[in-house]
Protein backbone atom coordinates (compact mmCIF):
# COMPACT_ATOMS: atom_id res chain seq x y z
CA UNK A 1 1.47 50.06 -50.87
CA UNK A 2 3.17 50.25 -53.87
CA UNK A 3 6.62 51.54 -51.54
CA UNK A 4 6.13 48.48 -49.40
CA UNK A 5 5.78 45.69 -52.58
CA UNK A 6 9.16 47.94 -53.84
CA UNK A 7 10.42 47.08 -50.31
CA UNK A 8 9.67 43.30 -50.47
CA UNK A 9 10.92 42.95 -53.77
CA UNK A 10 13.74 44.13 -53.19
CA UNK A 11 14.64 42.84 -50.29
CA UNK A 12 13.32 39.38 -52.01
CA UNK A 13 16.21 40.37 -54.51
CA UNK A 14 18.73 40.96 -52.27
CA UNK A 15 18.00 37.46 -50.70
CA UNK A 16 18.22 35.84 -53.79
CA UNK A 17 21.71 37.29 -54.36
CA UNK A 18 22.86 36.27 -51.31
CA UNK A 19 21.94 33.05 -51.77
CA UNK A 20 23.95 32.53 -55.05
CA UNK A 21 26.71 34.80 -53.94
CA UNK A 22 27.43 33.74 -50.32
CA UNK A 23 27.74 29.58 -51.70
CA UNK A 24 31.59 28.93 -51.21
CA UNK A 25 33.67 27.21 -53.70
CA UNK A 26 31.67 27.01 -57.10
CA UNK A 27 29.53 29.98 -58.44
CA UNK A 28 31.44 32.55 -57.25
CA UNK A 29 33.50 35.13 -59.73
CA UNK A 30 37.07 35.51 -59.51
CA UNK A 31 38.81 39.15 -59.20
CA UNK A 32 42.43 39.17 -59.98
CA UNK A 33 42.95 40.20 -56.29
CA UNK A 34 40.88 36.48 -55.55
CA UNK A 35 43.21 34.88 -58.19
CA UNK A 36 46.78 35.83 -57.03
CA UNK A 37 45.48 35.13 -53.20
CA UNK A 38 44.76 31.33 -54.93
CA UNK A 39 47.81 31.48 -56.08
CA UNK A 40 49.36 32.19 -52.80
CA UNK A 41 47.54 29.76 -51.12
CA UNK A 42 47.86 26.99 -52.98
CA UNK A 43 51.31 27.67 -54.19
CA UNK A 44 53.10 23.98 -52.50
CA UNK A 45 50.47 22.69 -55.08
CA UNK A 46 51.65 23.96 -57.66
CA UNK A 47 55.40 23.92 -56.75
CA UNK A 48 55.22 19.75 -55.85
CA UNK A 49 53.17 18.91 -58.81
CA UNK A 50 55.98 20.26 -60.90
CA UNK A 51 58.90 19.03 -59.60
CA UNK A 52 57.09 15.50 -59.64
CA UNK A 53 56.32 16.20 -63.28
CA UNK A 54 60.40 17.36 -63.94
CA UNK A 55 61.61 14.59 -61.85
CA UNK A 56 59.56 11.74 -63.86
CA UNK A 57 60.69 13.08 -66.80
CA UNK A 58 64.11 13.48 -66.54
CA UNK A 59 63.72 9.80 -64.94
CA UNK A 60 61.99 8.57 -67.78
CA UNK A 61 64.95 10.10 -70.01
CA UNK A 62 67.95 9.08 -67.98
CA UNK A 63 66.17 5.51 -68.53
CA UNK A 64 65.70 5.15 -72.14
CA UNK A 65 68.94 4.10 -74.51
CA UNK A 66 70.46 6.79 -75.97
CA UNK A 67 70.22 6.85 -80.16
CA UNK A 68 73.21 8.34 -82.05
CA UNK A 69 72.94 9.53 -85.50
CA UNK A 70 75.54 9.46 -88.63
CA UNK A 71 75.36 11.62 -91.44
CA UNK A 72 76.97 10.97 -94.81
CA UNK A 73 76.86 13.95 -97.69
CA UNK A 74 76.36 12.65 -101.16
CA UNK A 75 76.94 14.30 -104.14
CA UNK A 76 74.53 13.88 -107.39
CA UNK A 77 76.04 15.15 -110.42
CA UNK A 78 76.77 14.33 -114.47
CA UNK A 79 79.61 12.25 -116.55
CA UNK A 80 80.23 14.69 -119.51
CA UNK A 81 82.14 12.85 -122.06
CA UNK A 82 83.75 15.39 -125.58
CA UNK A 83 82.03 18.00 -126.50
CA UNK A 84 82.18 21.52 -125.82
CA UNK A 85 79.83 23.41 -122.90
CA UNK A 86 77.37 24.11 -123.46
CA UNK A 87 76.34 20.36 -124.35
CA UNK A 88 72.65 19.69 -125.54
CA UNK A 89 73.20 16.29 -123.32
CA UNK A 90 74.10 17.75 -120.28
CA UNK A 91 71.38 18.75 -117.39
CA UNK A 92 71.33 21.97 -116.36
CA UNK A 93 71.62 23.02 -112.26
CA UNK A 94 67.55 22.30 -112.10
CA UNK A 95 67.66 19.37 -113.58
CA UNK A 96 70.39 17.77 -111.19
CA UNK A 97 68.89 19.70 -108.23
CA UNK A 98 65.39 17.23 -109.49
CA UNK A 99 67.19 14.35 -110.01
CA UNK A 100 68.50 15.18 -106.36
CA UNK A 101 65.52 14.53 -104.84
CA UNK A 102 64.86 11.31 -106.96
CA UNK A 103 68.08 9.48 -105.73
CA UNK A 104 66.51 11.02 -102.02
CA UNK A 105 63.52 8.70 -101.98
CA UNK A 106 65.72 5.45 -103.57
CA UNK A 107 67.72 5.44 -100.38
CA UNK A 108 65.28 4.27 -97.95
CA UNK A 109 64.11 1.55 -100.38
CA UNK A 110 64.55 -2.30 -99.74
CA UNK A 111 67.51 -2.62 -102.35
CA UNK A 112 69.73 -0.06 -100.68
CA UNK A 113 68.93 -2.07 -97.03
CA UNK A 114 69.40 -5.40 -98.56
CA UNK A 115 72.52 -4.67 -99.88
CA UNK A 116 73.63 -3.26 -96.69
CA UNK A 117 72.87 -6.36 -94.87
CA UNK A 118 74.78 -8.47 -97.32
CA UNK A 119 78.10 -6.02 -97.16
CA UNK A 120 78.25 -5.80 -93.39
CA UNK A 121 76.89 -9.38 -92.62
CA UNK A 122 74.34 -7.57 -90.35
CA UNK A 123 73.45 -11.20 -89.14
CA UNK A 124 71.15 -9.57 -86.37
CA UNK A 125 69.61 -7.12 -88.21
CA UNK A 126 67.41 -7.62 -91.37
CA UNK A 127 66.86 -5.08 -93.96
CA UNK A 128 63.17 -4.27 -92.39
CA UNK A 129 65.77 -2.93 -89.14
CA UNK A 130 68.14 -0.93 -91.09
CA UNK A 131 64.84 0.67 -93.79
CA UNK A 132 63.43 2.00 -89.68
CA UNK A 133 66.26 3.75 -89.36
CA UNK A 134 67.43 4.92 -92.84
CA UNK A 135 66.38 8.93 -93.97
CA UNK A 136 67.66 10.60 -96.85
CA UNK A 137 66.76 14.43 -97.62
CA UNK A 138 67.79 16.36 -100.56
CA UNK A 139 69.24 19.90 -99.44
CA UNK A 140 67.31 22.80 -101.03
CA UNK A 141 68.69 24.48 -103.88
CA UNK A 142 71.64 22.43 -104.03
CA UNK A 143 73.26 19.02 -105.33
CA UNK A 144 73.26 17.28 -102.61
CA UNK A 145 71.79 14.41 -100.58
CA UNK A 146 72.34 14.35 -96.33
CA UNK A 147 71.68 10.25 -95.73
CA UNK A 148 71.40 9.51 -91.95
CA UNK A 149 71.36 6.33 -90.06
CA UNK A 150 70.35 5.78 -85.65
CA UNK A 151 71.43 3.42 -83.98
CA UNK A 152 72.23 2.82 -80.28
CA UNK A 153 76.28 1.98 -80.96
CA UNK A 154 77.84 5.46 -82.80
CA UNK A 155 80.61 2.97 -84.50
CA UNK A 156 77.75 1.05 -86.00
CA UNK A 157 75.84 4.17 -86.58
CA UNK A 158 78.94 5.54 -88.82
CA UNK A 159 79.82 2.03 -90.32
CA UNK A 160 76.32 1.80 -91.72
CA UNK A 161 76.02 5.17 -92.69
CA UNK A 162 79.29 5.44 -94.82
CA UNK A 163 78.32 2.15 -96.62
CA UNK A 164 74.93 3.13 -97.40
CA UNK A 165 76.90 6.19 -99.27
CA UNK A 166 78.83 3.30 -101.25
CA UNK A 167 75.95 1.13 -102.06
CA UNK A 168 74.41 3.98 -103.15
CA UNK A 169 76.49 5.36 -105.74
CA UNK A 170 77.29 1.72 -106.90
CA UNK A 171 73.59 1.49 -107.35
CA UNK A 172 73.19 4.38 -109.61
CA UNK A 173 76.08 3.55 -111.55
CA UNK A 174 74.61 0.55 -112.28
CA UNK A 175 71.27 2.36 -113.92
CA UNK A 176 72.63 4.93 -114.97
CA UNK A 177 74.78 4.35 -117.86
CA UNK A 178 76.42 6.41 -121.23
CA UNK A 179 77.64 9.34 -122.39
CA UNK A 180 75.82 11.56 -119.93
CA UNK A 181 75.40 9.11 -116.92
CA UNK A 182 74.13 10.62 -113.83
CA UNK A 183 76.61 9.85 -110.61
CA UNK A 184 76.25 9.72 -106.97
CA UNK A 185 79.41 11.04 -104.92
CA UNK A 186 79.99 10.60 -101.56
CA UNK A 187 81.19 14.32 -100.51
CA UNK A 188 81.80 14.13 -97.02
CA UNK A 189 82.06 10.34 -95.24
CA UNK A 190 80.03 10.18 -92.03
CA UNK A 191 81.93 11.05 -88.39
CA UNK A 192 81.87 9.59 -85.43
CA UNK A 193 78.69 11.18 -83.56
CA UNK A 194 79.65 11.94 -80.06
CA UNK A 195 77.00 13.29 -78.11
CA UNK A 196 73.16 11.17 -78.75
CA UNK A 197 70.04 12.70 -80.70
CA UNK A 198 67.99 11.65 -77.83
CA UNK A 199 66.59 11.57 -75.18
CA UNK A 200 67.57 15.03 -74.27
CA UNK A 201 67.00 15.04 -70.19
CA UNK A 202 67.77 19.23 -70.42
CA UNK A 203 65.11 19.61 -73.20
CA UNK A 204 62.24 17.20 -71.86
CA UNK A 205 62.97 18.39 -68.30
CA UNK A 206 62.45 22.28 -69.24
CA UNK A 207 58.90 21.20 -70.92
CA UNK A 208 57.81 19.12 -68.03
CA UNK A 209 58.46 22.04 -65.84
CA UNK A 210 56.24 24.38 -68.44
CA UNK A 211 53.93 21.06 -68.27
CA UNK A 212 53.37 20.62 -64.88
CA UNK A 213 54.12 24.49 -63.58
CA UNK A 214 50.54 24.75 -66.07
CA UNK A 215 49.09 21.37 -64.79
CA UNK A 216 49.86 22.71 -61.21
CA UNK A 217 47.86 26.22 -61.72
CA UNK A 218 44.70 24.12 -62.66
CA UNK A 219 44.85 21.76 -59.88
CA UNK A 220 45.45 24.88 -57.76
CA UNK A 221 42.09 26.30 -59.08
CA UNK A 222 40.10 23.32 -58.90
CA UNK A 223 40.52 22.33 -55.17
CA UNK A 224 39.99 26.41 -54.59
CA UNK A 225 36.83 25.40 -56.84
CA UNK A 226 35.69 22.32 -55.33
CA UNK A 227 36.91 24.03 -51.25
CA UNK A 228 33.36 24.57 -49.31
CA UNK A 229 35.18 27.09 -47.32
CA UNK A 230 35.89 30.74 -46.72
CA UNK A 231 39.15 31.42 -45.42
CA UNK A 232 39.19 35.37 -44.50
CA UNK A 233 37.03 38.33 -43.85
CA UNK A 234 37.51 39.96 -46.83
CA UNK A 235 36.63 36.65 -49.42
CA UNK A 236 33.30 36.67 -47.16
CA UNK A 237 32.85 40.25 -47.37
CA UNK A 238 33.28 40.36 -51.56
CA UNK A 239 31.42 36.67 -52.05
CA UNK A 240 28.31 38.02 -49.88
CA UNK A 241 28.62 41.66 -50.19
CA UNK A 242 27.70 42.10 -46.59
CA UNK A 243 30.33 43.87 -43.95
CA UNK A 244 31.39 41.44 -41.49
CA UNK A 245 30.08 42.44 -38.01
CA UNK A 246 32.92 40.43 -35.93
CA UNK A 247 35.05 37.71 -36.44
CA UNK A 248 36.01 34.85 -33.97
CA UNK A 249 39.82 34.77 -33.48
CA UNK A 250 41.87 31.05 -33.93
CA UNK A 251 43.71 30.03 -31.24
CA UNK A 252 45.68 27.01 -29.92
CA UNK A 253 45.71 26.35 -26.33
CA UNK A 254 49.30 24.66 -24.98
CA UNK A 255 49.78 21.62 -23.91
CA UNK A 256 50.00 22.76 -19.77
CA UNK A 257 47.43 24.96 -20.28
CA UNK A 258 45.51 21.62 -21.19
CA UNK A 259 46.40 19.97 -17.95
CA UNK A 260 45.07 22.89 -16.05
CA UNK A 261 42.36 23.12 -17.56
CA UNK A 262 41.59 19.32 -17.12
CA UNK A 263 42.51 19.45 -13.91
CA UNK A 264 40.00 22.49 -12.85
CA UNK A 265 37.61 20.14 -14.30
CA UNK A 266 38.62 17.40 -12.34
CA UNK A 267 38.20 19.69 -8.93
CA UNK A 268 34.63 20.26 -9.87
């Protein structure tokens, strides 16, 4: 009796595994042998969703205006006037490397734009324009201050930038006066940028293909997911654990073997 309940149970068992094993699409475990045949399968997925994805974005970036950017290099330093060196009044290396990043944060300010405006008779740009596309960094452990301006045109893009570097050191000059006045040099004037900060079509295209190469994988799993189908003997074989007894081929019957047939029919 005891044999027989064994029996039952687990056959009752094995049922119950079937029935959670043998559902296709969801529930069912994947085996790296399962995941590279989904791969296989579903690989035109993948392979159209990411050239869609490339192609949009290097649309998108052969469509937006190209932004150029002009560097000027300025210079902070010290007016020593007599004395001998060491001088009690003159700042150290540190100290100008600090003041560095103080005359950093005055560029972007509304005086610098203004002033800007007024030199260059910017009549369709206002200072609130040319402060969106001012940025001034201080280079570590050094002197100097890199001020950039974008803009769409490179000439304007280098005007402006080279006469923020004058309004700039006019600026300081102006507050900073005496014996030991600090100064702000322009080192190196701004060039002519030839080649635009962005968009870059090469850059966004290569992470659109990482993008949708990725994007393409999931959607390649979920429809395997979502499929209510089993599409060989051996998927039915390791979702059910049962051997397949026989399988019933596919075949496609031609067009004149159609007719025959039809016409067989007809005869009867």
């Amino acid at each position: 009796m005891a044999r027989e309940n064994l029996g039952l149970d687990a056959r009752g068992k094995r049922s119950d595994m079937l029935s959670e094993e043998t559902t296709p699409g969801g529930g069912s475990t994947y085996s790296p042998q399962r995941v590279l045949q989904t791969l296989r399968k579903r690989m035109w997925t993948i392979v159209l969703v990411a050239i869609v994805t490339t192609g949009a974005a290097l649309g998108l970036s052969m469509l937006q205006t190209p932004t150029y950017e002009a560097s000027v290099q300025i210079l902070v330093g010290q007016k020593v006037t007599g004395g001998k060196y060491p001088n009690p009044g003159v700042a150290n290396v540190s100290d100008l490397q600090e003041v560095a990043q103080t005359v950093a944060q005055a560029v972007p300010t509304t005086p610098i734009a203004e002033a800007v405006v007024e030199r260059l008779d910017l009549q369709e740009e206002s200072a609130e324009d040319v402060l969106r596309n001012i940025s001034a960094e201080p280079d570590p452990g050094t002197m100097f201050v890199n001020v950039s301006y974008k803009d769409s045109d490179p000439e304007r893009a280098q005007l402006i930038a080279n006469t923020i570097g004058k309004v700039l050191s006019e600026k300081i000059s102006e507050v900073s006066v005496g014996a030991n006045a600090i100064t702000a040099t322009v080192w190196e004037p701004a060039s002519l940028p030839e080649t635009p900060i962005s968009p870059d079509p090469i850059r966004n295209s290569l992470i659109a293909l990482v993008l949708g190469s990725l994007l393409g994988v999931m959607l390649a799993f979920l429809l395997e997911y979502v499929s209510d189908s089993w599409n060989s003997r051996d998927e039915v074989e390791e979702v059910s654990g049962v051997p397949t007894l026989g399988v019933v081929p596919k075949f496609r019957v031609s067009a004149r073997r159609k007719e025959i047939l039809a016409s067989k029919e007809g005869e009867r």
